[in-house]
PDB file of N, CA and C in Angstrom:
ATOM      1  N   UNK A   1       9.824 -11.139  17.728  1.00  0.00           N
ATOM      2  CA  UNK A   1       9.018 -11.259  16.523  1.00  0.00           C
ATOM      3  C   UNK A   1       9.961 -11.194  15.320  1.00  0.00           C
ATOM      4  N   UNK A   2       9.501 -12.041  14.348  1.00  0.00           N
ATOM      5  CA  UNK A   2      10.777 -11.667  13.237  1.00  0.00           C
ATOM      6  C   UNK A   2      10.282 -10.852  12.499  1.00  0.00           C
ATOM      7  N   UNK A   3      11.699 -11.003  11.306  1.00  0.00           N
ATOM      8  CA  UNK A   3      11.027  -9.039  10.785  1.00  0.00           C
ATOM      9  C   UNK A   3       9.725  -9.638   9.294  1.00  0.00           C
ATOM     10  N   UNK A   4       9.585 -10.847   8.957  1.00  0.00           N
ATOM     11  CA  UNK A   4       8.695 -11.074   8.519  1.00  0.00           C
ATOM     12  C   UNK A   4       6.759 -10.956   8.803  1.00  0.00           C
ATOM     13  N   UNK A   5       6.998 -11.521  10.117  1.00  0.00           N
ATOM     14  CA  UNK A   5       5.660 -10.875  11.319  1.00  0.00           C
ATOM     15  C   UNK A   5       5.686  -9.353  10.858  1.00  0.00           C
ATOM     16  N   UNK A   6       6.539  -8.955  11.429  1.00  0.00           N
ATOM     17  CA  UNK A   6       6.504  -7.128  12.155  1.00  0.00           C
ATOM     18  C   UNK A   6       5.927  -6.560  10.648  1.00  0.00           C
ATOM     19  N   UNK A   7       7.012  -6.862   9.465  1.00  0.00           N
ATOM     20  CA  UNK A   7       6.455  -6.246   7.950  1.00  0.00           C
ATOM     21  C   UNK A   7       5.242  -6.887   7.926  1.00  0.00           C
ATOM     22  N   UNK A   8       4.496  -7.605   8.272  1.00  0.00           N
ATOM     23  CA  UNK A   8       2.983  -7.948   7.793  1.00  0.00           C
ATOM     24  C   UNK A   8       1.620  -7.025   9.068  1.00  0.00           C
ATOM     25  N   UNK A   9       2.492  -6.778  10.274  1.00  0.00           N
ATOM     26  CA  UNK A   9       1.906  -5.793  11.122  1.00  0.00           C
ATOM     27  C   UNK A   9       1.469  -4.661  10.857  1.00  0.00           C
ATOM     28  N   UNK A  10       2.895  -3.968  10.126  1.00  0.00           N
ATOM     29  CA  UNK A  10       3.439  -2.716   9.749  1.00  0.00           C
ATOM     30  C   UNK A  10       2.492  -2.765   8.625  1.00  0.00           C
ATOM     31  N   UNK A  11       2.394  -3.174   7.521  1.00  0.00           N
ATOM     32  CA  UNK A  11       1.648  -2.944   6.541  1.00  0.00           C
ATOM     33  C   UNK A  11       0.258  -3.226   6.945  1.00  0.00           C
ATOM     34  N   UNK A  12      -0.169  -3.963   7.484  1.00  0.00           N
ATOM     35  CA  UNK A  12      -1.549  -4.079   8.028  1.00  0.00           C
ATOM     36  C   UNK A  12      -2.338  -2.978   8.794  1.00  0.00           C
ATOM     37  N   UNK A  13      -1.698  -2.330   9.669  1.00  0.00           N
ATOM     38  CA  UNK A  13      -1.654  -1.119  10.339  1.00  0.00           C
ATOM     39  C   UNK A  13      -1.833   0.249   9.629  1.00  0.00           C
ATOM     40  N   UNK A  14      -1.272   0.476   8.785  1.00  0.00           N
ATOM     41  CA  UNK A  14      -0.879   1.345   7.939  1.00  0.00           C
ATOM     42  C   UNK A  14      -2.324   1.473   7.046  1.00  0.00           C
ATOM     43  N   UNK A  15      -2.539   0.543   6.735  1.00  0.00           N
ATOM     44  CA  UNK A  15      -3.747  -0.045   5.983  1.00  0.00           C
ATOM     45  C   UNK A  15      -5.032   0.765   6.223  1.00  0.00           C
ATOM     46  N   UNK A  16      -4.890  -0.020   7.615  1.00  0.00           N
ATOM     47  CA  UNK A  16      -5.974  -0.313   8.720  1.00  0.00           C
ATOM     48  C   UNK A  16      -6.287   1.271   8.973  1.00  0.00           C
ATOM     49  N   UNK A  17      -5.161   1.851   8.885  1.00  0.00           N
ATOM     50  CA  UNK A  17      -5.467   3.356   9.572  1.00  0.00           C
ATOM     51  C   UNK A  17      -5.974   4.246   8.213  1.00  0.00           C
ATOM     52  N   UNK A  18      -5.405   4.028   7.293  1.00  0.00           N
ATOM     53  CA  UNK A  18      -6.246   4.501   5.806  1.00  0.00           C
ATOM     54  C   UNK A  18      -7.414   4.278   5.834  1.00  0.00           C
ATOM     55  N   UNK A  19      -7.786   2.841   6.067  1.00  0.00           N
ATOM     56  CA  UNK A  19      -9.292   2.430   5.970  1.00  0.00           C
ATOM     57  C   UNK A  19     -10.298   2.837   6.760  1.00  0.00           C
ATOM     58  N   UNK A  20      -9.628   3.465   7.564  1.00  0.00           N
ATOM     59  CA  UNK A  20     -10.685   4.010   8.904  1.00  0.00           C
ATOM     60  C   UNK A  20     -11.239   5.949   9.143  1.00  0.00           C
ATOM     61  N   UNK A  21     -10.195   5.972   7.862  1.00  0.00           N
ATOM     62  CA  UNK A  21     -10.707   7.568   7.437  1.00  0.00           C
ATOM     63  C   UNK A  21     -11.899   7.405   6.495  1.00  0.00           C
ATOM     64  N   UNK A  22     -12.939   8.332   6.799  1.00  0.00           N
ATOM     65  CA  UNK A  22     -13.959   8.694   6.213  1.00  0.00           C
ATOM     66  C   UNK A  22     -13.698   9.060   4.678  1.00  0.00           C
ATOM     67  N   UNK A  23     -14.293   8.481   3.598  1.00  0.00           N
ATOM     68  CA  UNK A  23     -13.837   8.783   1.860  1.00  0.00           C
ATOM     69  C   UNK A  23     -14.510  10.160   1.945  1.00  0.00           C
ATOM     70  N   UNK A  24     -14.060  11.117   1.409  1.00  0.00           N
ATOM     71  CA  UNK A  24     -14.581  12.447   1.289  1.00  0.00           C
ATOM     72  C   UNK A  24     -16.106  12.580   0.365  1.00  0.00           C
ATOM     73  N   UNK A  25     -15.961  12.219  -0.928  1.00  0.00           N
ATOM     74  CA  UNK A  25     -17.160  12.196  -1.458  1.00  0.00           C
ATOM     75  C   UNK A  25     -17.912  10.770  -1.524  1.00  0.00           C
ATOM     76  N   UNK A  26     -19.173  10.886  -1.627  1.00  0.00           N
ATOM     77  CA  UNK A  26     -20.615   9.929  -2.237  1.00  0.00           C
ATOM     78  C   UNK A  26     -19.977   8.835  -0.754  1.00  0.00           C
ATOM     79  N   UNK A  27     -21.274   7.702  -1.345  1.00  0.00           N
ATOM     80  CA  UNK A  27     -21.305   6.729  -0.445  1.00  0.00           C
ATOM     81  C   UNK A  27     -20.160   5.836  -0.247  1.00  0.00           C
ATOM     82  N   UNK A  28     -18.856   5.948  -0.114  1.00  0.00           N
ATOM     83  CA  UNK A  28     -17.348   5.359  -0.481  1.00  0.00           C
ATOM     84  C   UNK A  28     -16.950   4.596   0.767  1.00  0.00           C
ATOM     85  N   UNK A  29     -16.846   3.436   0.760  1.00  0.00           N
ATOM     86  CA  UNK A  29     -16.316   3.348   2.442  1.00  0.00           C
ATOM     87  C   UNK A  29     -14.759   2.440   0.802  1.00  0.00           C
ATOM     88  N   UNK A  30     -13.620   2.854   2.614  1.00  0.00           N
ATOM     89  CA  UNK A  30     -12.225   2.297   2.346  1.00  0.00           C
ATOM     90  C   UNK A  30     -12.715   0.656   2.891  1.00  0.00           C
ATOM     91  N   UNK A  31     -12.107  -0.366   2.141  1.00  0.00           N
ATOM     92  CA  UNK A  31     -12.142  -1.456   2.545  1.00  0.00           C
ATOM     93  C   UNK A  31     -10.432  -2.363   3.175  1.00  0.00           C
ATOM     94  N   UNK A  32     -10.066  -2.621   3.593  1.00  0.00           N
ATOM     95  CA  UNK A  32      -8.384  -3.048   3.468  1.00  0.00           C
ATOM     96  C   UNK A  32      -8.707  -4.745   3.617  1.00  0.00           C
ATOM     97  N   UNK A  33      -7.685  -5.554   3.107  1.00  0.00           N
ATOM     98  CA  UNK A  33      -7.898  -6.792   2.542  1.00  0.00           C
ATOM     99  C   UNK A  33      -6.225  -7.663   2.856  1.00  0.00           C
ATOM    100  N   UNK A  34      -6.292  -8.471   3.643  1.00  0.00           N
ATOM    101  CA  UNK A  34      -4.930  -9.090   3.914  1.00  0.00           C
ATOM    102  C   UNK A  34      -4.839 -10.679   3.341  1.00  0.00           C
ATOM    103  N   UNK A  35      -4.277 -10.806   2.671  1.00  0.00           N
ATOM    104  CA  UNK A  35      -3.973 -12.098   2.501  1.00  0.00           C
ATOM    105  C   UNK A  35      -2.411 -12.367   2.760  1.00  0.00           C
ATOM    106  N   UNK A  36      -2.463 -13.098   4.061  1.00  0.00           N
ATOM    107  CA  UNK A  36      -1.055 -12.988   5.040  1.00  0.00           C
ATOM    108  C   UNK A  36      -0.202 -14.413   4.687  1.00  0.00           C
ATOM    109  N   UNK A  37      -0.923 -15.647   3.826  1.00  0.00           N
ATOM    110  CA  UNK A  37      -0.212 -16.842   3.582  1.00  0.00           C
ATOM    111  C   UNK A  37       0.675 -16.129   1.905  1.00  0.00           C
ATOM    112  N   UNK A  38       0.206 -15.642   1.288  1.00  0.00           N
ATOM    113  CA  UNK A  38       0.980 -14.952  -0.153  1.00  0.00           C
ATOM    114  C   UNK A  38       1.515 -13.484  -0.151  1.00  0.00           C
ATOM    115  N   UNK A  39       1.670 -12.975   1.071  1.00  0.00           N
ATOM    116  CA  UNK A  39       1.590 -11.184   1.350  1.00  0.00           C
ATOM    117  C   UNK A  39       1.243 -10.590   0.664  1.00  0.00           C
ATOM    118  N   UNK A  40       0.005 -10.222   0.039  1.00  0.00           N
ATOM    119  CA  UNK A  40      -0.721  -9.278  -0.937  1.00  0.00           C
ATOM    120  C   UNK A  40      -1.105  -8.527   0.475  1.00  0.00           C
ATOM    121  N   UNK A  41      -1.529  -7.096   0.015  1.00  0.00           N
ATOM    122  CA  UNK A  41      -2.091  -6.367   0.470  1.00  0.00           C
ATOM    123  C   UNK A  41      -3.090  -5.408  -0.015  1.00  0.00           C
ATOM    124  N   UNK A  42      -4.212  -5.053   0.354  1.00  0.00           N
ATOM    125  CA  UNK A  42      -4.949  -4.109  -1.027  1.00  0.00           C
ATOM    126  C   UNK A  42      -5.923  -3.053   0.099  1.00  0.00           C
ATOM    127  N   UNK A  43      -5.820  -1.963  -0.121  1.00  0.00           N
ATOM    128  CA  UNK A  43      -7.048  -1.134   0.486  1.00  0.00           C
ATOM    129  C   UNK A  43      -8.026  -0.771  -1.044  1.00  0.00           C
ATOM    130  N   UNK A  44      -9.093  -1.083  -1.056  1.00  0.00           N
ATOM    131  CA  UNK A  44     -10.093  -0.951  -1.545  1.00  0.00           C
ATOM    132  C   UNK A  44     -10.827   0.323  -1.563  1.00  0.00           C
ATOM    133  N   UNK A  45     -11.880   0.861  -2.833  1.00  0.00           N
ATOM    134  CA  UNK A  45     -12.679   1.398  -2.559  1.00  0.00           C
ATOM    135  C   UNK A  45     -13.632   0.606  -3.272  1.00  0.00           C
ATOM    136  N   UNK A  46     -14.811   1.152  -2.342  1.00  0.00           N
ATOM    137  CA  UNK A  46     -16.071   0.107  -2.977  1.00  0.00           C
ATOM    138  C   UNK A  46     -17.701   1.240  -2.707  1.00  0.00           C
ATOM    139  N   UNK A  47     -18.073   1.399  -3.280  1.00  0.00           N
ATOM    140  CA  UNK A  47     -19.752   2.255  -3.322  1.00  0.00           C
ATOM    141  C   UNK A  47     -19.997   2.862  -4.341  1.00  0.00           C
ATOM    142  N   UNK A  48     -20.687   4.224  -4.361  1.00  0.00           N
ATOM    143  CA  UNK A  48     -21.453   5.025  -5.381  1.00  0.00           C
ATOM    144  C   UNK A  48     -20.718   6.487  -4.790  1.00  0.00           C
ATOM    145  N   UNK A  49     -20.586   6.968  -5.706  1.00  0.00           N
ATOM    146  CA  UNK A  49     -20.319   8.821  -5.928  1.00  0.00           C
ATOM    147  C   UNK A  49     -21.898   8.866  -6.556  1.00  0.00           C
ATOM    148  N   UNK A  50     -22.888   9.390  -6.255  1.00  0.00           N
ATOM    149  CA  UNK A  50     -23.944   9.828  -7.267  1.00  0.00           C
ATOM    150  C   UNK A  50     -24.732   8.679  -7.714  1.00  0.00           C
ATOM    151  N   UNK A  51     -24.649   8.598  -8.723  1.00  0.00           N
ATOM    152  CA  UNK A  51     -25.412   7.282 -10.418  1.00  0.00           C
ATOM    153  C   UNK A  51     -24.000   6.437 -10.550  1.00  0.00           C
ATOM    154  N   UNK A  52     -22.671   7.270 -10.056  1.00  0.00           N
ATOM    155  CA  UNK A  52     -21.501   6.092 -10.737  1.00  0.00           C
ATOM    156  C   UNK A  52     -20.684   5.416  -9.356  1.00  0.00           C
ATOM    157  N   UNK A  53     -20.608   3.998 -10.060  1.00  0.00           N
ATOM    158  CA  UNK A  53     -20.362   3.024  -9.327  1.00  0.00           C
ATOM    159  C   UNK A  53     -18.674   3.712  -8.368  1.00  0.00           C
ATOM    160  N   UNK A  54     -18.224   2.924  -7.311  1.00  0.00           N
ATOM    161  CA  UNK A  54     -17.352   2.887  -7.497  1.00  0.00           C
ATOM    162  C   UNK A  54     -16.157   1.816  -6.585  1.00  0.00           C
ATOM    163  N   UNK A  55     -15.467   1.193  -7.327  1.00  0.00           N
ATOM    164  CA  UNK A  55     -14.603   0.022  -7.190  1.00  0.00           C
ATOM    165  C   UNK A  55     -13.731  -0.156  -7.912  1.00  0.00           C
ATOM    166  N   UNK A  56     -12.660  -0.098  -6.723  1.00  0.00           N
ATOM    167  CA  UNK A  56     -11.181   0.201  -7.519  1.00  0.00           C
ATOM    168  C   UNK A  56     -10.274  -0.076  -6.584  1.00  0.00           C
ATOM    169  N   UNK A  57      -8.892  -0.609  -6.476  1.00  0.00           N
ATOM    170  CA  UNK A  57      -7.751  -0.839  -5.890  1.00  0.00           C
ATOM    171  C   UNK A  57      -7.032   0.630  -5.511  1.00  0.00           C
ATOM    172  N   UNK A  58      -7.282   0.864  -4.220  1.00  0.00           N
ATOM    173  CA  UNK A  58      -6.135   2.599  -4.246  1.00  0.00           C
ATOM    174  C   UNK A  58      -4.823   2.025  -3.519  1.00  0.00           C
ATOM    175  N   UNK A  59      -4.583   1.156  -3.112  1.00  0.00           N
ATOM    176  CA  UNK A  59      -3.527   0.524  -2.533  1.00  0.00           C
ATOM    177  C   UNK A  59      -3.089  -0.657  -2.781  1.00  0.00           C
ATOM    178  N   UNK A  60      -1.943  -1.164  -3.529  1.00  0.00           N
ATOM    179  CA  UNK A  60      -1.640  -2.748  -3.592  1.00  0.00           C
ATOM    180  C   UNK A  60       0.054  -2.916  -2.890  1.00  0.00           C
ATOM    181  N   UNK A  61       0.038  -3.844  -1.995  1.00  0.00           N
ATOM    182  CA  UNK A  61       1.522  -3.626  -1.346  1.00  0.00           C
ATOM    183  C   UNK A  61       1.763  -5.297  -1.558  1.00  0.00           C
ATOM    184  N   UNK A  62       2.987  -5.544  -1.666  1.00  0.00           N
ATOM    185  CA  UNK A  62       3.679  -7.324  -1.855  1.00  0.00           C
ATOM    186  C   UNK A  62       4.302  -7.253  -1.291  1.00  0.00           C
ATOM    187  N   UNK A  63       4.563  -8.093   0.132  1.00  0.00           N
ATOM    188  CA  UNK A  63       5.739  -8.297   0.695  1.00  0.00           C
ATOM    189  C   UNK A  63       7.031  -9.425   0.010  1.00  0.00           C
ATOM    190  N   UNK A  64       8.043  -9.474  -0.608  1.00  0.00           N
ATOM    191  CA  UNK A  64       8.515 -10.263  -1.803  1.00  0.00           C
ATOM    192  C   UNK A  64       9.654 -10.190  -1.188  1.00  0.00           C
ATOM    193  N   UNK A  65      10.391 -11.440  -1.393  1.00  0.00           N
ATOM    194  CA  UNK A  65      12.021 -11.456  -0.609  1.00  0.00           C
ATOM    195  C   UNK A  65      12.329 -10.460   0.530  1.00  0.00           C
ATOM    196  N   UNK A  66      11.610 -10.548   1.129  1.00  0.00           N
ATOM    197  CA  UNK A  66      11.835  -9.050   2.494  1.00  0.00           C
ATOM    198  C   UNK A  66      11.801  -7.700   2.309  1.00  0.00           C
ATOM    199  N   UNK A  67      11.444  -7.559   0.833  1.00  0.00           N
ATOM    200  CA  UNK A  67      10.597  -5.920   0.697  1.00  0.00           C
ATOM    201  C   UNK A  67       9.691  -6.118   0.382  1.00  0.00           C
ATOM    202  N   UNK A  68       9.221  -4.327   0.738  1.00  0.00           N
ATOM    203  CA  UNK A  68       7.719  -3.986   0.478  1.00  0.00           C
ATOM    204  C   UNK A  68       7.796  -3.691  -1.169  1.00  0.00           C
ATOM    205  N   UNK A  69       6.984  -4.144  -1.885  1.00  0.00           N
ATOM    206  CA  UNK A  69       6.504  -3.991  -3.230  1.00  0.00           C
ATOM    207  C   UNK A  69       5.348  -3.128  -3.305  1.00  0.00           C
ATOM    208  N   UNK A  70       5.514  -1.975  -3.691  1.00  0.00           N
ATOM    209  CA  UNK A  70       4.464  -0.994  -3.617  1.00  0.00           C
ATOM    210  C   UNK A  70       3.774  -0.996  -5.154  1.00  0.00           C
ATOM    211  N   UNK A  71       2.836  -1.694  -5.706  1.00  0.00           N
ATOM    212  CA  UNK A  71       2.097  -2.272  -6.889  1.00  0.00           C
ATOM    213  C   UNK A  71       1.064  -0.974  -7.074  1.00  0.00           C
ATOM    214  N   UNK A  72       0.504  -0.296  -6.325  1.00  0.00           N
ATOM    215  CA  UNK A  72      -0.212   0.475  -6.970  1.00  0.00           C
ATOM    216  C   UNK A  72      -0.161   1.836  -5.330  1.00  0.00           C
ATOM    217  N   UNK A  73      -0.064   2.992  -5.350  1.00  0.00           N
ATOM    218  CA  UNK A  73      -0.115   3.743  -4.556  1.00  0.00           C
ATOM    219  C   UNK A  73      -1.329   5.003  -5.175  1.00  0.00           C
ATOM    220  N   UNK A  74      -2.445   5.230  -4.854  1.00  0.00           N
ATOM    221  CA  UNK A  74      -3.397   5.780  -4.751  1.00  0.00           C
ATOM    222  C   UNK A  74      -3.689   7.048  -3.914  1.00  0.00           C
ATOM    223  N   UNK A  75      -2.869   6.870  -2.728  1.00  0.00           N
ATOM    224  CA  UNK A  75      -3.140   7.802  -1.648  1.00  0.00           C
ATOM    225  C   UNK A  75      -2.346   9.107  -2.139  1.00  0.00           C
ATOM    226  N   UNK A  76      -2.612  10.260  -1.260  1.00  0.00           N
ATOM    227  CA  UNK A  76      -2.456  11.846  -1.443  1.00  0.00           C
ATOM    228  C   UNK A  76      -0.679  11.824  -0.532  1.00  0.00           C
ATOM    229  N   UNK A  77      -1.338  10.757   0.583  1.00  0.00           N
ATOM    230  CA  UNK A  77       0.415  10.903   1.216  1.00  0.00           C
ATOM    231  C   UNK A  77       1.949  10.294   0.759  1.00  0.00           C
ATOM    232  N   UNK A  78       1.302   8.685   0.337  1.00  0.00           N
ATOM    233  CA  UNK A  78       2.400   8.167  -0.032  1.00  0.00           C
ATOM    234  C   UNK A  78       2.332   6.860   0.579  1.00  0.00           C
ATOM    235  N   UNK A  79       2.379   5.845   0.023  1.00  0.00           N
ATOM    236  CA  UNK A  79       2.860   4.665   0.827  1.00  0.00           C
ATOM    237  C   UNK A  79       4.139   4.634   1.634  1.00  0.00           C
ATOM    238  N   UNK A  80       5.385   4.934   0.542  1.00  0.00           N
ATOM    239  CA  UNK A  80       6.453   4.742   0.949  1.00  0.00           C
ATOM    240  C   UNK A  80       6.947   5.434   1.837  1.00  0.00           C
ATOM    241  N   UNK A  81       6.179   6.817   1.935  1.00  0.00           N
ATOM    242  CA  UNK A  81       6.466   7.712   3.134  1.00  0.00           C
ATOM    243  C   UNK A  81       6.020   7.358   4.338  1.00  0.00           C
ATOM    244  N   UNK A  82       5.005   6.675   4.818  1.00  0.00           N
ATOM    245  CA  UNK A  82       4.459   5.619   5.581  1.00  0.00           C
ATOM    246  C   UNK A  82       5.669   4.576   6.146  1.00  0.00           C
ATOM    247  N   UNK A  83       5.597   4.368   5.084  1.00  0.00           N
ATOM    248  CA  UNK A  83       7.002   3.184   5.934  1.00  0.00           C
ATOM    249  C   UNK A  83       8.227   3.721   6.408  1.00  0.00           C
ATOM    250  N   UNK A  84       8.740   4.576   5.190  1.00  0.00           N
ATOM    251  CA  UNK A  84       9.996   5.326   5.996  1.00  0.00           C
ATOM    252  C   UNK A  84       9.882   5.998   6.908  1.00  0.00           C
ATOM    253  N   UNK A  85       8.788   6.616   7.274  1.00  0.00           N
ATOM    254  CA  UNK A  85       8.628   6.769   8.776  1.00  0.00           C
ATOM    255  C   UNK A  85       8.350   5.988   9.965  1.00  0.00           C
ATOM    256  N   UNK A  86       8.213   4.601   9.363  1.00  0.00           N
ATOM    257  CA  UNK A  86       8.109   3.245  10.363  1.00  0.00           C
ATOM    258  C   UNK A  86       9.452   3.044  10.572  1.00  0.00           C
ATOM    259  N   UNK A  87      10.536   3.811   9.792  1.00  0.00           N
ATOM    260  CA  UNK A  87      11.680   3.297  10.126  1.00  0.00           C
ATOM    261  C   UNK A  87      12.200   1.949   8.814  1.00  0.00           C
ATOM    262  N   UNK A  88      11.140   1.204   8.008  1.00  0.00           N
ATOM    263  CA  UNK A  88      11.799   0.798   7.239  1.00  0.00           C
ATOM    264  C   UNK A  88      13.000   1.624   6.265  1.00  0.00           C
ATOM    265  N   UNK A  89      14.145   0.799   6.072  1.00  0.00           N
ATOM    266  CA  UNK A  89      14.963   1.439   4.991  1.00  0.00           C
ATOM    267  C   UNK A  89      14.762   1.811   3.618  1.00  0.00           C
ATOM    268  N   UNK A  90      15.032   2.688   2.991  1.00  0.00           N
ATOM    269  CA  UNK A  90      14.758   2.696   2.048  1.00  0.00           C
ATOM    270  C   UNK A  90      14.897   1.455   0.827  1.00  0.00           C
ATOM    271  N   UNK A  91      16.198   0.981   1.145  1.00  0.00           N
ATOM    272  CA  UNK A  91      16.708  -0.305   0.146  1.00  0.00           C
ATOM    273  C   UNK A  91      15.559  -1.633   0.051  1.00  0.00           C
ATOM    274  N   UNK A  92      14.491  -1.484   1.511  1.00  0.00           N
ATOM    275  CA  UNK A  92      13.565  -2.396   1.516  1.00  0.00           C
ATOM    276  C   UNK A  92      12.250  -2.000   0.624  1.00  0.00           C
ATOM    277  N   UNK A  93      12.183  -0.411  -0.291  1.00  0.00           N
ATOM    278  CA  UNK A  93      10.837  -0.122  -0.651  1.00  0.00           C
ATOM    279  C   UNK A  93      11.371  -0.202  -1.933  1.00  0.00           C
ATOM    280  N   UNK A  94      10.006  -0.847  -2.821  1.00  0.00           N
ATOM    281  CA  UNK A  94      10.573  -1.338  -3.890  1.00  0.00           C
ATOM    282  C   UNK A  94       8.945  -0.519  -4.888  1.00  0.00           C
ATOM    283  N   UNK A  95       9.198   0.752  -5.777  1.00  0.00           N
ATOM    284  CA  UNK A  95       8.438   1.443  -5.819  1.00  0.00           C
ATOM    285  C   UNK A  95       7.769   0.688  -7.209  1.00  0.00           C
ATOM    286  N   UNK A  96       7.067  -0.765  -6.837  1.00  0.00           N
ATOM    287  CA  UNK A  96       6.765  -1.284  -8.359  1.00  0.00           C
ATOM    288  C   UNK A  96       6.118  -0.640  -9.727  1.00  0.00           C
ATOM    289  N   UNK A  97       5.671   0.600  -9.269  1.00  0.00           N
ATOM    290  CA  UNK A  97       4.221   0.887 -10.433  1.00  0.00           C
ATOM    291  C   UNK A  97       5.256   1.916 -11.451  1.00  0.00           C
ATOM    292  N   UNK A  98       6.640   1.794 -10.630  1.00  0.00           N
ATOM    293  CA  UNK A  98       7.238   3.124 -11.988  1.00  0.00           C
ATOM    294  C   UNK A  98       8.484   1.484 -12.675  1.00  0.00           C
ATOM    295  N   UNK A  99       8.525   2.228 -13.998  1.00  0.00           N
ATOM    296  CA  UNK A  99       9.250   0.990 -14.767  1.00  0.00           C
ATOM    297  C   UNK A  99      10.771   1.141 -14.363  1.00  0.00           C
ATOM    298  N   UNK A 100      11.407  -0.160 -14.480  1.00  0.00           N
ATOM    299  CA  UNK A 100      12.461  -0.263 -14.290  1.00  0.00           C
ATOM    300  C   UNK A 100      13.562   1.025 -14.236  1.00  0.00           C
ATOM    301  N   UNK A 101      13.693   1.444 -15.479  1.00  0.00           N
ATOM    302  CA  UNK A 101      14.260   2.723 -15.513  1.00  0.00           C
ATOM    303  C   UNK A 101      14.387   3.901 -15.054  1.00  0.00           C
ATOM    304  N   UNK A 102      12.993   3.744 -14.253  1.00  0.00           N
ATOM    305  CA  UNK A 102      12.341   5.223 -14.031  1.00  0.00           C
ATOM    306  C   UNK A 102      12.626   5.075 -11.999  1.00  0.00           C
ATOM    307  N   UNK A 103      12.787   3.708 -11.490  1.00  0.00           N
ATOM    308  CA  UNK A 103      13.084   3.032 -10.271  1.00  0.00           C
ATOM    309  C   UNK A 103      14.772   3.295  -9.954  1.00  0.00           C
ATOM    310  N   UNK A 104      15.284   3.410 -10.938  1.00  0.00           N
ATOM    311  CA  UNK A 104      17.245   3.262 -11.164  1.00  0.00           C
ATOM    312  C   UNK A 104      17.074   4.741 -10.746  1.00  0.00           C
ATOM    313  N   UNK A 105      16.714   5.823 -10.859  1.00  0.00           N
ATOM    314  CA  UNK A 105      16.882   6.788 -10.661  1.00  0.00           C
ATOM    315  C   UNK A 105      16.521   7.669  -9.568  1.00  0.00           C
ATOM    316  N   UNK A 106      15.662   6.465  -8.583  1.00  0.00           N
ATOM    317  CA  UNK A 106      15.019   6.737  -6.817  1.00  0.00           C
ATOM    318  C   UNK A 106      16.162   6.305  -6.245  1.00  0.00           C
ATOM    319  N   UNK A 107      15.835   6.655  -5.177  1.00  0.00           N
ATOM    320  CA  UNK A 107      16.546   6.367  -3.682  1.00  0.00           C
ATOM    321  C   UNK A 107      16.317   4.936  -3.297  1.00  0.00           C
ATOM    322  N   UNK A 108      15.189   4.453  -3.911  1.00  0.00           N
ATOM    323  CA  UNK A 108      14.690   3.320  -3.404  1.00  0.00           C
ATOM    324  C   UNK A 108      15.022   1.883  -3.813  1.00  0.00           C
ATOM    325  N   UNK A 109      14.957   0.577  -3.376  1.00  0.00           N
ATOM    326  CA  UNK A 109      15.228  -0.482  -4.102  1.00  0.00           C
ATOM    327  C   UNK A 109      14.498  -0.597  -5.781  1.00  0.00           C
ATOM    328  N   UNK A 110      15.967  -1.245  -6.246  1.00  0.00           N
ATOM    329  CA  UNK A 110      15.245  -1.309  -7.256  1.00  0.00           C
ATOM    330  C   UNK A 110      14.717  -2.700  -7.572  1.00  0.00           C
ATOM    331  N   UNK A 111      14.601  -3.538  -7.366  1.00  0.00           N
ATOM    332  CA  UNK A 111      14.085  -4.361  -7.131  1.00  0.00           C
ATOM    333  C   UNK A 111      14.331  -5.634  -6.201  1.00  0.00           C
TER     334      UNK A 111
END
């Protein structure tokens, strides 16, 4: 399998297993969303807490020149900790949602 497949597995999986935990409060289900021809990735929330709506992106991942582009991280654990425990390298996680400057000073790719 090449490592293009495996990174669209790996992130799919990862996803998949977020989405399948129960949302703690109101009527919340996790949704996860692949679009595998442009590598976007998105876990979703979508329902009601109460009277207020709720729909919102808690996960956005880009697979881009052979890293992971982490666009929005939502979760309590970590995306990137997710992967580095898949064994991706660090030089492949590319932590998009902090600015340039603030990326120069991780462990992680900077872009």
């Amino acid at each position: 399998m090449d490592t293009a497949e495996s990174d669209r597995r790996l992130i799919e999986k990862i996803l998949t297993d977020y989405a399948a935990v129960p949302y703690s409060q109101g009527d919340v289900q996790l949704q996860a969303f692949f679009d595998r021809e442009r590598d976007h990735y998105l876990l979703m929330m979508i329902g009601w807490e109460g009277v207020r709506r709720v729909h919102g992106c808690l996960v956005h991942v880009d697979i881009i020149g052979g890293k992971f582009w982490i666009q929005r991280d939502g979760t309590e654990c970590s995306i990137a900790q997710e992967l580095l425990d898949a064994g991706v390298p660090r030089d492949r996680i590319v932590l998009a949602f902090r600015s340039l400057e603030k990326r120069r000073l991780t462990d992680f790719a900077v872009a």
